[in-house]
Structures are given as structure tokens and as C-alpha cells.
Protein backbone atom coordinates (compact mmCIF):
# COMPACT_ATOMS: atom_id res chain seq x y z
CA UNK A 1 28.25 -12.76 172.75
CA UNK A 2 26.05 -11.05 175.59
CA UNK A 3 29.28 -10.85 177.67
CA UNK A 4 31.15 -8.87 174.59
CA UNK A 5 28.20 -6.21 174.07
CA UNK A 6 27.69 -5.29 178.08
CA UNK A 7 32.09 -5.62 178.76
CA UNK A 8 31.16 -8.44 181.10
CA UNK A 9 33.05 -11.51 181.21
CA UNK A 10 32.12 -14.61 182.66
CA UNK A 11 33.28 -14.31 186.64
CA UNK A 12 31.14 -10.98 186.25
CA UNK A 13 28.13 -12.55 185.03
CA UNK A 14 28.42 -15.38 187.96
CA UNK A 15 28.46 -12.73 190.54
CA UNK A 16 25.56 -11.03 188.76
CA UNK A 17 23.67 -14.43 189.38
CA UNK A 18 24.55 -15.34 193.06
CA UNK A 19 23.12 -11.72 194.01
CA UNK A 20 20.04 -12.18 192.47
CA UNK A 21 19.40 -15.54 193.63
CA UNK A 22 20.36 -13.98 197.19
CA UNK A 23 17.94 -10.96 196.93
CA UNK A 24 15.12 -13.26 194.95
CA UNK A 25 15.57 -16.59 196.24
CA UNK A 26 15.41 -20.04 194.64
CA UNK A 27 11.46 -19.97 194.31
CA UNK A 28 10.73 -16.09 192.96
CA UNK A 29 13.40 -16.95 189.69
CA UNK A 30 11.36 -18.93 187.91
CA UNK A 31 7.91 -16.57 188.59
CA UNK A 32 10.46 -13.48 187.51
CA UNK A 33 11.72 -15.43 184.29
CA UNK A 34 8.16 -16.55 183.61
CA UNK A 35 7.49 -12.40 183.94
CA UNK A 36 10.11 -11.28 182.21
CA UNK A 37 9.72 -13.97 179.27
CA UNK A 38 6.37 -12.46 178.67
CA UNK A 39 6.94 -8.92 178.81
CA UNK A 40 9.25 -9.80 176.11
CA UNK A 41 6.86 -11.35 174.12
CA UNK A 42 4.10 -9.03 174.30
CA UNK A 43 7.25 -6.31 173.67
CA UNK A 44 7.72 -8.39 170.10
CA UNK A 45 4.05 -8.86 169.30
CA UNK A 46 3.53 -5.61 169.71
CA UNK A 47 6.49 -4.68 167.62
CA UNK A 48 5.29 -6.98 164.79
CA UNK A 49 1.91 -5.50 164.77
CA UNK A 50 3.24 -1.46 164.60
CA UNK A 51 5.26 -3.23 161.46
CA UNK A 52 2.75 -5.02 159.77
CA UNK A 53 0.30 -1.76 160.05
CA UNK A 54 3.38 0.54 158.51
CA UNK A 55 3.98 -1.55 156.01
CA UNK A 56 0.02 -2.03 154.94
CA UNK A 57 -0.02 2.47 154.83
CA UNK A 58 2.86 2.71 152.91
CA UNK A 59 1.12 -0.47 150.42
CA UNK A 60 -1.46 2.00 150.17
CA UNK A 61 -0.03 5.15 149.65
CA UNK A 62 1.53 3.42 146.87
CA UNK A 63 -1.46 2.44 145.50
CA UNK A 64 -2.62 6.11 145.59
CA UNK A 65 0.05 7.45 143.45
């Protein structure tokens, strides 16, 4: 699926890999996955939280009417 939405197919994706583990090395990929797995999950919180608080306003504009 992640190869059909970026065009990518799978020798691509290899070559993608072998670079970064060139320009990162073998022991920075797991501190930049580690990184990267929390920005995303701060990224979702956050998103949760702005969805939760639109959904409590429009609860009480309702209430209002």
C-alpha cells in the first residue's frame, strides 16, 4: 500500500533504505525511529485533543440553542 500512494515500488524503496543506513549508520536508526515514532505520537495526541475540544464547543452550542 505505501508503495502504491508515493509510485514507489519495492527495488525503489530498498535503495531508499541502503542510503539512509549509509548517511545514518547502523547505530543513529534506531535513535531516529525512536524520534520519529514520537513526533508521531505527540502529532496524534495532539490531534485527538483539538478534536475532543471541537466536539465539546459544538456540544455546547447545541445546548445554547
Amino acid at each position: 500500500m505505501f508503495s502504491l500512494i508515493f509510485g514507489m515500488g519495492p527495488q525503489e524503496l530498498i535503495i531508499i533504505g541502503m542510503i539512509i543506513l549509509v548517511v545514518f549508520g547502523g547505530k543513529k536508526i534506531p535513535e531516529l525511529m525512536r524520534g520519529l515514532g514520537q513526533g508521531i505520537r505527540e502529532f496524534n495526541n495532539a490531534k485527538a485533543n483539538i478534536e475532543t475540544e471541537v466536539k465539546e464547543n459544538m456540544k455546547e452550542l447545541d445546548a445554547k440553542k
